[in-house]
Protein backbone atom coordinates (compact mmCIF):
# COMPACT_ATOMS: atom_id res chain seq x y z
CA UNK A 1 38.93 128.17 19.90
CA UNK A 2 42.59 127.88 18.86
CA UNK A 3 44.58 124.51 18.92
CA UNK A 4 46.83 124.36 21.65
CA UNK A 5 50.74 124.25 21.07
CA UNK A 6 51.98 120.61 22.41
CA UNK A 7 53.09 120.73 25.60
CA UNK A 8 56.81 119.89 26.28
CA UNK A 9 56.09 116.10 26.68
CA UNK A 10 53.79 116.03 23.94
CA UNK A 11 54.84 114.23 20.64
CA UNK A 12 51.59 114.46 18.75
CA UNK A 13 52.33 117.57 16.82
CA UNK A 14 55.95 117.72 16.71
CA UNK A 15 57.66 114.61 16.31
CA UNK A 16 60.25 116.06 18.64
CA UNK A 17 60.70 113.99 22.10
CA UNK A 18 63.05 111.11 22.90
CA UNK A 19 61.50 107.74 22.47
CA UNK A 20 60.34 105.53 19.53
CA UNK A 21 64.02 106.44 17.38
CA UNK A 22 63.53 110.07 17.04
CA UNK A 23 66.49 111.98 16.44
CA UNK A 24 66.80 114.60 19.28
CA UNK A 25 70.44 115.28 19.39
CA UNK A 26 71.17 115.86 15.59
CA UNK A 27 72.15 112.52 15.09
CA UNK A 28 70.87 110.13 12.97
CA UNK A 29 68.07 107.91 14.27
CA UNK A 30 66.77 104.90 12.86
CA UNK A 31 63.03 103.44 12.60
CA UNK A 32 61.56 100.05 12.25
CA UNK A 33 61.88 100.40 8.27
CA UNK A 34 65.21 101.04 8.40
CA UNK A 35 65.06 104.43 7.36
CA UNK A 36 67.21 107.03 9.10
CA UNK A 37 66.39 110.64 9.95
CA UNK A 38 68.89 113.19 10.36
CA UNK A 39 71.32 115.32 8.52
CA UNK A 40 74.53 112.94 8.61
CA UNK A 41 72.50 109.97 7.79
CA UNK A 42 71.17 111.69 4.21
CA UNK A 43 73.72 113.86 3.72
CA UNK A 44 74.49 113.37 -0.01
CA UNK A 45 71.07 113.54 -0.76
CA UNK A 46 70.65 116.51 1.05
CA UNK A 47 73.81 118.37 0.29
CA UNK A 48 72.04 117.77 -3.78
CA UNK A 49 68.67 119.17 -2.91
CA UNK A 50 70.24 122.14 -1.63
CA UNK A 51 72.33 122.67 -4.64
CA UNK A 52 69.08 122.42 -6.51
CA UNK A 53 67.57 124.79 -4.71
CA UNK A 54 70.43 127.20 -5.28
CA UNK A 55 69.16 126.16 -9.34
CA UNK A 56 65.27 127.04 -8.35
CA UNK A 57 66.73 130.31 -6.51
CA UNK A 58 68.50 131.35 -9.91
CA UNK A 59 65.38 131.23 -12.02
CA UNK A 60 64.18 133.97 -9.84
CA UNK A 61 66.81 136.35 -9.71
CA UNK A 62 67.52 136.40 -13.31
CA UNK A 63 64.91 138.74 -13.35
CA UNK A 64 64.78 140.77 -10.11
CA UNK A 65 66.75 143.89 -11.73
CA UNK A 66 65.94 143.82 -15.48
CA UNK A 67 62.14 143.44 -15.34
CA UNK A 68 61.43 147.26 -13.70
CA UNK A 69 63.70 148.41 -16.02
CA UNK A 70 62.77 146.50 -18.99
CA UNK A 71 58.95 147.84 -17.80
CA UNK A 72 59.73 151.78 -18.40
CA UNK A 73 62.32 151.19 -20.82
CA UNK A 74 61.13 148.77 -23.06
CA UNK A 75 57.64 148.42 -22.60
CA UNK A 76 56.60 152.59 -21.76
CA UNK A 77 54.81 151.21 -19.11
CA UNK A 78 55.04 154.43 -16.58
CA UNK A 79 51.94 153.69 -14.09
CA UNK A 80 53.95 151.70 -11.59
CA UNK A 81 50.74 149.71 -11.12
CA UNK A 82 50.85 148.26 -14.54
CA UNK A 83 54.50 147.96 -14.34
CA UNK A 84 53.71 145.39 -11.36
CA UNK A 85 51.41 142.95 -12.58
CA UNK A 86 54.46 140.24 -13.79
CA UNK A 87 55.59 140.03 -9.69
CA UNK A 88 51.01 140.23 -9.10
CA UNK A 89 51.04 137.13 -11.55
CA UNK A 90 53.88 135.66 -10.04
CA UNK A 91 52.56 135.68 -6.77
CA UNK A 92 49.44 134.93 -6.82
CA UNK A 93 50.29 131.76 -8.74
CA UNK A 94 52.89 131.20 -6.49
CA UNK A 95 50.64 131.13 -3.98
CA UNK A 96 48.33 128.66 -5.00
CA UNK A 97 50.88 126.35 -6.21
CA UNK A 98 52.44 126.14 -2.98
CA UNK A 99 48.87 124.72 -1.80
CA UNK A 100 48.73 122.40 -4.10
CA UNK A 101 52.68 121.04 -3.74
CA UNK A 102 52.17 120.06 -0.23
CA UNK A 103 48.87 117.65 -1.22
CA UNK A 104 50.81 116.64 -4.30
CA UNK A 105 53.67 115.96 -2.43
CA UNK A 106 51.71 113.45 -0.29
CA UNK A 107 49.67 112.10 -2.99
CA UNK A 108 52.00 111.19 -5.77
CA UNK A 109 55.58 111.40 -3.69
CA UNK A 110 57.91 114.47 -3.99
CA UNK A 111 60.04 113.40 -6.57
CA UNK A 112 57.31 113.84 -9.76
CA UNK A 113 56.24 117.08 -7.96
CA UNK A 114 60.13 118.65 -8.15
CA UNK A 115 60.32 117.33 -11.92
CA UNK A 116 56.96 118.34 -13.43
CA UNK A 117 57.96 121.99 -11.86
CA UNK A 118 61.23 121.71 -13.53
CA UNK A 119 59.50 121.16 -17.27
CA UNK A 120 57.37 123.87 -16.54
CA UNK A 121 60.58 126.52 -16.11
CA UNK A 122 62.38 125.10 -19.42
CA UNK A 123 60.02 127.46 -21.66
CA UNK A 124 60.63 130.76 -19.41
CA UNK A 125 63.92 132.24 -20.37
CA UNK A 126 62.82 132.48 -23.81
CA UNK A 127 60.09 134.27 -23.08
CA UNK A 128 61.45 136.92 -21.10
CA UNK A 129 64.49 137.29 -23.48
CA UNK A 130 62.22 137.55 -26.62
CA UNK A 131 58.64 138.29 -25.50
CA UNK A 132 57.40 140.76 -28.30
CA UNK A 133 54.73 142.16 -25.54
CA UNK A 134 54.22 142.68 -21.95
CA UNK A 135 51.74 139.70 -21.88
CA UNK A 136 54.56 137.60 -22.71
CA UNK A 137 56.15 138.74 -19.38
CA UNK A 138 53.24 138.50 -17.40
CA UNK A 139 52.28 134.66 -18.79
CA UNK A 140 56.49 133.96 -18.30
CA UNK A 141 55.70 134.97 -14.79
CA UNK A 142 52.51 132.80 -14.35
CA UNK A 143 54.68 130.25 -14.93
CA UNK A 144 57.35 131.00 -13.19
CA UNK A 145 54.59 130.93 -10.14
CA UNK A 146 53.56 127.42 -11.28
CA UNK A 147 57.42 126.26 -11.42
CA UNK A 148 58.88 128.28 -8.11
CA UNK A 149 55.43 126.67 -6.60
CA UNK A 150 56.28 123.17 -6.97
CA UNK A 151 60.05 122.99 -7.10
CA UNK A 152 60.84 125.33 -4.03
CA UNK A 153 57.75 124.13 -1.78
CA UNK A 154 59.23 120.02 -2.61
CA UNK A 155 63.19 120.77 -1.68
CA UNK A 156 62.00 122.46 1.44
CA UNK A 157 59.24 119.46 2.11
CA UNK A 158 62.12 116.72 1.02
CA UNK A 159 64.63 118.52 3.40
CA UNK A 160 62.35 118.74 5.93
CA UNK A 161 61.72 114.54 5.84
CA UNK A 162 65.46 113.92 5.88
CA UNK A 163 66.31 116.17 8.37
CA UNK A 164 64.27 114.79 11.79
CA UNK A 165 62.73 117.00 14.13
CA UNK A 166 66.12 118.22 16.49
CA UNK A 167 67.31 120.01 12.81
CA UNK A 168 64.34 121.66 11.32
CA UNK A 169 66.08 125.29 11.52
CA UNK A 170 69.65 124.63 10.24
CA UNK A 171 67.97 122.33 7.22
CA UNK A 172 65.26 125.17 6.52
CA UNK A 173 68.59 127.76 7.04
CA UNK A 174 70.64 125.51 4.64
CA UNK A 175 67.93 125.24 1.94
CA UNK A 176 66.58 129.13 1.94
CA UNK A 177 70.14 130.56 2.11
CA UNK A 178 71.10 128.19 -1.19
CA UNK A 179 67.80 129.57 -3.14
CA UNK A 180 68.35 133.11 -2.23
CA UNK A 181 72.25 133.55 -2.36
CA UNK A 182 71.12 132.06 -6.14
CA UNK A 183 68.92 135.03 -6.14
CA UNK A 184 71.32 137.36 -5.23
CA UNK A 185 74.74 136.12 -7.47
CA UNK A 186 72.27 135.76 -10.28
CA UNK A 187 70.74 138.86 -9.33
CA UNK A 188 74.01 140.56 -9.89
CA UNK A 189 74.94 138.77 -12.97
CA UNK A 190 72.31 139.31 -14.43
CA UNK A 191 72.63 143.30 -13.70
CA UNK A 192 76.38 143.33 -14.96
CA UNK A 193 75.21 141.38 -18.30
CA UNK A 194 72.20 144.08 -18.53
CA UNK A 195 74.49 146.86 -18.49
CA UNK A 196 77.57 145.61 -20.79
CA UNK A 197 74.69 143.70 -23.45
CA UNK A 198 71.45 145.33 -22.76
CA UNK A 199 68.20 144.17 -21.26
CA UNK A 200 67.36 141.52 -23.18
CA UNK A 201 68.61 138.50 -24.12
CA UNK A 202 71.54 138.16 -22.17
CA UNK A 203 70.67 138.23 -18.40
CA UNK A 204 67.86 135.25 -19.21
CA UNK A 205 70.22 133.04 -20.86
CA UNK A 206 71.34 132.31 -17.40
CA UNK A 207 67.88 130.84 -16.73
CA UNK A 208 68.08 128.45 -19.70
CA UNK A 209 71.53 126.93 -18.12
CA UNK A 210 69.74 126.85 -14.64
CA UNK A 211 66.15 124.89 -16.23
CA UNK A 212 68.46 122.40 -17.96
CA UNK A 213 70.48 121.30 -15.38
CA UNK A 214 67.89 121.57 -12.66
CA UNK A 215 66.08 119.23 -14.87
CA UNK A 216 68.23 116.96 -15.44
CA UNK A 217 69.67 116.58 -11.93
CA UNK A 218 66.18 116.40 -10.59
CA UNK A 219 65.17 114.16 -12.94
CA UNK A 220 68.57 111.62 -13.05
CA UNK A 221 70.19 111.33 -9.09
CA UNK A 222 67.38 113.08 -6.46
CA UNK A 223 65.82 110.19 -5.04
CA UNK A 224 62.19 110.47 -3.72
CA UNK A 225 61.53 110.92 0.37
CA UNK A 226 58.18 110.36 1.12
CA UNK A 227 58.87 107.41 2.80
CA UNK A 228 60.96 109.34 5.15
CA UNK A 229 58.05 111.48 6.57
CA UNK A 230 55.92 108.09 6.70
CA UNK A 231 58.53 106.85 8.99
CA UNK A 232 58.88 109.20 11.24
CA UNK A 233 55.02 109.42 11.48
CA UNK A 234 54.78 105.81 12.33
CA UNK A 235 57.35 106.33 15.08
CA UNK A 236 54.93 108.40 16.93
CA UNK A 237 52.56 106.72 19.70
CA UNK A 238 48.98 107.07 20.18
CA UNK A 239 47.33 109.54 18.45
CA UNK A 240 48.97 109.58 15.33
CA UNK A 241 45.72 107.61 13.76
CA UNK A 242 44.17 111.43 14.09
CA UNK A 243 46.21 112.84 12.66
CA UNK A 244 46.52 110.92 9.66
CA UNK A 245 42.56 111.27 9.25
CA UNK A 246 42.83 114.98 9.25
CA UNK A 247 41.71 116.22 6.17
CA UNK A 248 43.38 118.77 3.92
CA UNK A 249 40.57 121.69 4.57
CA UNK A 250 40.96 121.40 8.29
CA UNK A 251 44.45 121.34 7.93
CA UNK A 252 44.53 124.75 6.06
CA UNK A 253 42.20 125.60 8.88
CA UNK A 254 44.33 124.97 11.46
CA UNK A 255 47.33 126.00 9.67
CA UNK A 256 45.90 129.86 8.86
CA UNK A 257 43.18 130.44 11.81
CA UNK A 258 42.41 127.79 14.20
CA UNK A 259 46.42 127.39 15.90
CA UNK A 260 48.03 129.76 17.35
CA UNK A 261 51.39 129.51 16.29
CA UNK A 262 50.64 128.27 12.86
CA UNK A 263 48.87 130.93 12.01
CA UNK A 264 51.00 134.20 13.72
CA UNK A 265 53.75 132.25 11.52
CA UNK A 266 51.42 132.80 8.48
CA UNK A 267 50.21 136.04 8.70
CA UNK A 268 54.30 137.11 9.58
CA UNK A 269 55.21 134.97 6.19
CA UNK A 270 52.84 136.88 3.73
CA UNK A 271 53.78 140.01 5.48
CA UNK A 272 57.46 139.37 4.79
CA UNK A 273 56.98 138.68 1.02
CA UNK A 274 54.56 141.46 0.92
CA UNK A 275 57.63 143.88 1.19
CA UNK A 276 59.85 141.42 -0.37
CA UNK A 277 57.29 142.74 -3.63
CA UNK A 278 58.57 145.99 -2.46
CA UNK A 279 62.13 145.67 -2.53
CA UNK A 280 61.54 143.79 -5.52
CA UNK A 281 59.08 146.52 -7.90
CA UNK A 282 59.76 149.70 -5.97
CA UNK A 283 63.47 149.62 -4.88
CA UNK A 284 65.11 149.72 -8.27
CA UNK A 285 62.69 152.48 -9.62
CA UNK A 286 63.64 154.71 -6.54
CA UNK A 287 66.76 154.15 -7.06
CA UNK A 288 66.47 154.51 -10.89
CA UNK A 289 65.05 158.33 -10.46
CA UNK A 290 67.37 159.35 -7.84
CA UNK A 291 70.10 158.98 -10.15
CA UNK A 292 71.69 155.97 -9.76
CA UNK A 293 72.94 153.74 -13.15
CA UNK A 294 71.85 149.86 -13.67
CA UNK A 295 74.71 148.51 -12.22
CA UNK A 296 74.03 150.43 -8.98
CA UNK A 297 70.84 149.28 -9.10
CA UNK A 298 72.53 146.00 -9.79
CA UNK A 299 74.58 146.15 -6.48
CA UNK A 300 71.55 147.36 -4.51
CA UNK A 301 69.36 144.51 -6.26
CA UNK A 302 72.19 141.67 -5.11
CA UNK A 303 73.26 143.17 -1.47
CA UNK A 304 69.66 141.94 0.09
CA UNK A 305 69.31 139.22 -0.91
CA UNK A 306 73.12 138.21 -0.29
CA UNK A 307 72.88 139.06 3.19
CA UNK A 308 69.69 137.30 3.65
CA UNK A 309 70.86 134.09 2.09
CA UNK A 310 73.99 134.05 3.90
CA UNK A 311 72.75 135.55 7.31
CA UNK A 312 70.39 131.82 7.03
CA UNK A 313 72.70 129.60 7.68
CA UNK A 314 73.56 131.14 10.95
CA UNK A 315 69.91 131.99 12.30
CA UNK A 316 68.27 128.63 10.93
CA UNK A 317 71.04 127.29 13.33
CA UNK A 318 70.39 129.65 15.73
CA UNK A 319 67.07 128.75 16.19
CA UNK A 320 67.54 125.60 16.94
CA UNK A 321 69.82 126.81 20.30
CA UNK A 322 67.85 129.83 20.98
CA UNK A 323 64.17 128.93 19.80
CA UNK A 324 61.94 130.49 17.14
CA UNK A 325 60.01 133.18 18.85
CA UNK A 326 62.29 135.88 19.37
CA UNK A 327 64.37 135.64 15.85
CA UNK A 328 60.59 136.13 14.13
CA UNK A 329 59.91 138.99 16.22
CA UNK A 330 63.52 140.86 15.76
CA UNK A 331 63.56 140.25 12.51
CA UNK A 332 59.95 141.87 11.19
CA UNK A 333 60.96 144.74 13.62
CA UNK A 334 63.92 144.80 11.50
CA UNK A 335 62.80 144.62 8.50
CA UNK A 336 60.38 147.44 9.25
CA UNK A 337 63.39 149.92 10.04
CA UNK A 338 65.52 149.17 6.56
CA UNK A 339 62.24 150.06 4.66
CA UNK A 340 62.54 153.37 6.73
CA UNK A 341 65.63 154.05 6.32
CA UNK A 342 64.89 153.21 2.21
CA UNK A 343 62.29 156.21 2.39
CA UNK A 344 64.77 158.59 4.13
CA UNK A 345 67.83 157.71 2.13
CA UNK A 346 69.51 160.11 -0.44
CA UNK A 347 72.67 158.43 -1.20
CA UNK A 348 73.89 154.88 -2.29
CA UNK A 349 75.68 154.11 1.01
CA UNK A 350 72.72 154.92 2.77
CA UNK A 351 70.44 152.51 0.40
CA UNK A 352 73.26 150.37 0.94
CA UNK A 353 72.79 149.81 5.11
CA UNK A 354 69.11 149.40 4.15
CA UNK A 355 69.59 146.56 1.65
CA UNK A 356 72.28 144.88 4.35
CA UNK A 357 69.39 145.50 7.56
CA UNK A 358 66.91 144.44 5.22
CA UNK A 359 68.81 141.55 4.72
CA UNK A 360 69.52 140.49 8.58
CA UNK A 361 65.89 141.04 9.31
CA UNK A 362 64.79 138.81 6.43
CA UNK A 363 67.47 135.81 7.49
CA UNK A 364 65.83 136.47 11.18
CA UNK A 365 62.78 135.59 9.76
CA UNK A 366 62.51 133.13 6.70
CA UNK A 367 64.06 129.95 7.49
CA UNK A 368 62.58 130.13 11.63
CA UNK A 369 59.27 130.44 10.65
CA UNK A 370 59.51 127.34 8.32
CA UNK A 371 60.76 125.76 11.02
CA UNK A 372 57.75 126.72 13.42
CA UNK A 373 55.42 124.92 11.07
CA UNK A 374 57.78 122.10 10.97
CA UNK A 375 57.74 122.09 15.04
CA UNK A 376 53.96 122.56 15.41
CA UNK A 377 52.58 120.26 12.22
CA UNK A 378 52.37 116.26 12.39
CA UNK A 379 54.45 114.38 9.60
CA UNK A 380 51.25 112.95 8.60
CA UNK A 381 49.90 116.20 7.16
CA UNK A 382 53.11 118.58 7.43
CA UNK A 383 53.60 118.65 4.01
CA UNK A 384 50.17 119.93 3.72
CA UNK A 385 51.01 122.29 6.45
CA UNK A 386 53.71 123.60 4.50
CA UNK A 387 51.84 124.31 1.54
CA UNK A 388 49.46 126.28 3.22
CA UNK A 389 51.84 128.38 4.90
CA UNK A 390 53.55 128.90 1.65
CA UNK A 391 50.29 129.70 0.03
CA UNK A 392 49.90 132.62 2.45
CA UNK A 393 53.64 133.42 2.58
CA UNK A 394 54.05 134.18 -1.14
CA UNK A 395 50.64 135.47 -1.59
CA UNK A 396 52.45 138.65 -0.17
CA UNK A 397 53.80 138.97 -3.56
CA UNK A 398 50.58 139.89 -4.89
CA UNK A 399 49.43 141.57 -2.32
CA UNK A 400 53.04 143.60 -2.04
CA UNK A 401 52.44 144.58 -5.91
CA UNK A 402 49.03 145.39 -5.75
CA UNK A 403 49.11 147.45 -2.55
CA UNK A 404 52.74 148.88 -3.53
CA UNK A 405 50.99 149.96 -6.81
CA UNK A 406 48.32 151.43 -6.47
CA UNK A 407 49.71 153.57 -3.49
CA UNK A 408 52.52 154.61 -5.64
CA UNK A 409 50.43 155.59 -8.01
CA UNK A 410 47.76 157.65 -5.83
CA UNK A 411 50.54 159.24 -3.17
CA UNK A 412 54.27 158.22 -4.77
CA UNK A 413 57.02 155.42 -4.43
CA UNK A 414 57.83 156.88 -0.73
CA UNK A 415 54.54 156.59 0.35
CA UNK A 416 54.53 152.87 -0.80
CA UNK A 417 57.30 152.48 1.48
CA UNK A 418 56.21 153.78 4.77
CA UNK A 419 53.23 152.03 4.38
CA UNK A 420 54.99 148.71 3.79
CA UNK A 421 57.54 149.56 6.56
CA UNK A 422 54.15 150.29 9.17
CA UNK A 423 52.47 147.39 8.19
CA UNK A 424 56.23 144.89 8.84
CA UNK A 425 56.42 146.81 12.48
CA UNK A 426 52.71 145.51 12.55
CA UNK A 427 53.00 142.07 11.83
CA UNK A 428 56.15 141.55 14.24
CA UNK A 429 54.20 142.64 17.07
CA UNK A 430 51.25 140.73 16.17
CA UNK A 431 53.86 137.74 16.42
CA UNK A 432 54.96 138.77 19.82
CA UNK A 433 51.44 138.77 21.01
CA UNK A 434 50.19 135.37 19.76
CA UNK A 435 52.64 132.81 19.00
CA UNK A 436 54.00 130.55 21.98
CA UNK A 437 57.35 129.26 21.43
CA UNK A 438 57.34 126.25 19.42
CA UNK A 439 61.01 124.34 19.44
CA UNK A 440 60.14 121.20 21.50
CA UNK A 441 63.10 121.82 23.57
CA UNK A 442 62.72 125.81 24.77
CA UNK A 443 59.17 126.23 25.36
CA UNK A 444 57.96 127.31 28.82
């Protein structure tokens, strides 16, 4: 039987009500620690995670355009399989790490979590820009799992605690459109440097600059915000003893099967990476054979994720006015029809309105359904919450590569995409069907 989603008056599972000094208007509210929630209260603190974020979003776009290429041109790797194993690696480890971040998080604060990913990233660039073999890529990419794993799931977690319960979706909209506008300028940087300099070394020296000062800033002037989340937890009335004994496998439980909500927001999370993996292997490689040159690509590469990171700090927002149900929904649906219109395109224009509906769909989708499992999970075990979404969220990497691959392979790149797009349409419906709304203030 599933969990129910809290009823409006409920404040076991949302931290969202009036009462105790929640924050329910934006606001700051304070709590018998003195600790205050909100976005105005921690707003230096906040306005630095996001710009490290922006740093974490960097390390992963210096490779988003060069690594298919490097794979053909470089490497000779032609099966497109093979050629997908570094985002298979990256995903899968990813995906784990995420799991692992959120118990961390609790266990030893969020602070060491967001540093020990940031040691793991200093060894990276080098490896990409000077790898002698592919299985220098693919162990750069393990640990650029391990790294993207702890540092992205802990600035979401962090934001999250700062931000109270009336601001999930604008915080989640602030932090994912920092990370993946970083994506996408890198993204295009590091395309302009690959076509003036060639592949390698120059578009990964950007990721050296980005590891160093993520480093140090993480290291030197973000303060730790556990304490936050045990606030806010300690605000809540009778009932929060449960939760606190909850333990993390009935948590994952809960968060990927047993609730409703939790888990429609899963399922629509690894879906959404899944043809993230897409756009990420396959894009540039149809692109590649249907003429276009690597600064094309370049633009292509940059123009979905640039809509997607700035389209988030609108619909994180929106969210919050609207609720989370119907953004999730629109935006798979979305998604599914750019992939389409990637199959059927010809011309760069074309490829262009797919990258920019790609884009919308993704911003529909990324920082709301954070912001359901902020809504629907109990500070006491959120950040557990959230690293069990994530583990299913960016498990869609792997998936993505593997299924992308080895349909490519069998059938072609354009069958990889209409499967991809069928199996988006899929997963938005599959949200329409079982999630209830979860913003504390718009469910019915």
């Amino acid at each position: 039987m599933s969990a129910p989603t809290p009823a409006p008056g409920d404040t076991d599972d949302t931290g969202s009500t009036g009462g105790n000094g929640r924050n329910t208007t934006g606001g700051t509210a304070g709590t018998e620690s003195g600790i205050r929630l909100g976005l105005a209260a921690n707003l230096p603190q906040f306005i630095l995670l996001v710009a490290v974020n922006a740093l974490v979003g960097g390390m992963l776009g210096q490779e988003r355009i060069t690594l298919p290429l490097l794979a053909e041109t470089v490497f000779g790797l032609s099966a497109h399989t093979a050629a997908l194993t570094y985002i298979l690696a990256f995903g899968a480890t990813k995906a784990i790490t995420n799991f692992f971040a959120g118990a961390w998080s609790d266990a030893f604060g969020r602070k060491p979590v967001l540093v020990a990913g940031w040691l793991i990233a200093l060894p990276i660039p080098a490896m990409l820009a000077w790898g002698p073999s592919w299985a220098w890529i693919i162990a750069a990419n393990v640990l650029l799992g391990l790294s993207q794993g702890l540092t992205w799931s802990t600035t979401i977690i962090m934001k999250i605690d700062l931000a109270g319960p009336a601001r999930r979706g604008l915080a989640m909209g602030f932090n994912e459109a920092a990370g993946y506008l970083a994506v996408a300028a890198t993204a295009l940087a590091a395309g302009y440097l690959a076509g003036q300099f060639g592949l390698r070394p120059a578009p990964f020296l950007l990721g050296a600059a980005y590891a160093a000062l993520g480093l140090g800033l993480s290291t030197l002037i973000v303060r730790e915000t556990r304490e936050h989340a045990r606030a806010e937890a300690a605000a809540h009335p009778a009932g929060s003893s449960h939760h606190a004994e909850l333990s993390t496998r009935q948590i994952a439980w809960r968060t990927s099967i047993s609730d409703r909500s939790l888990s429609a927001a899963s399922q629509a999370g690894m879906v959404n990476n899944l043809n993230d993996a897409l756009a990420w292997g396959i894009f540039p490689l149809i692109f590649a054979s249907r003429g276009l040159s690597v600064a094309e690509i370049g633009m292509l590469g940059a123009l979905y994720p640039a809509v997607w990171g700035l389209g988030q700090t609108a619909t994180g927002w929106w969210s919050d006015h609207v609720g989370r149900k119907r953004l999730i929904v629109a935006g798979m649906l979305a998604q599914a029809a750019a992939i389409a219109l990637v199959a059927l395109g010809e011309t760069f224009a074309v490829w262009a309105l797919a990258q920019v509906l790609l884009g919308i769909g993704t911003a529909l989708v990324y920082p709301t359904l954070l912001a359901v499992i902020g809504d629907v999970a109990h500070p006491a075990w959120r950040a557990r919450a959230v690293g069990v979404y994530r583990l299913w969220r960016d498990g869609g990497f792997a998936v993505g590569a593997l299924l992308a691959g080895i349909i490519a392979d069998l059938w072609g790149l354009e069958a990889a995409v209409w499967t991809v797009a069928a199996l988006t349409a899929a997963s938005g419906l599959v949200v329409a069907a079982r999630m209830a709304e979860t913003h504390p203030e718009k469910r019915r």
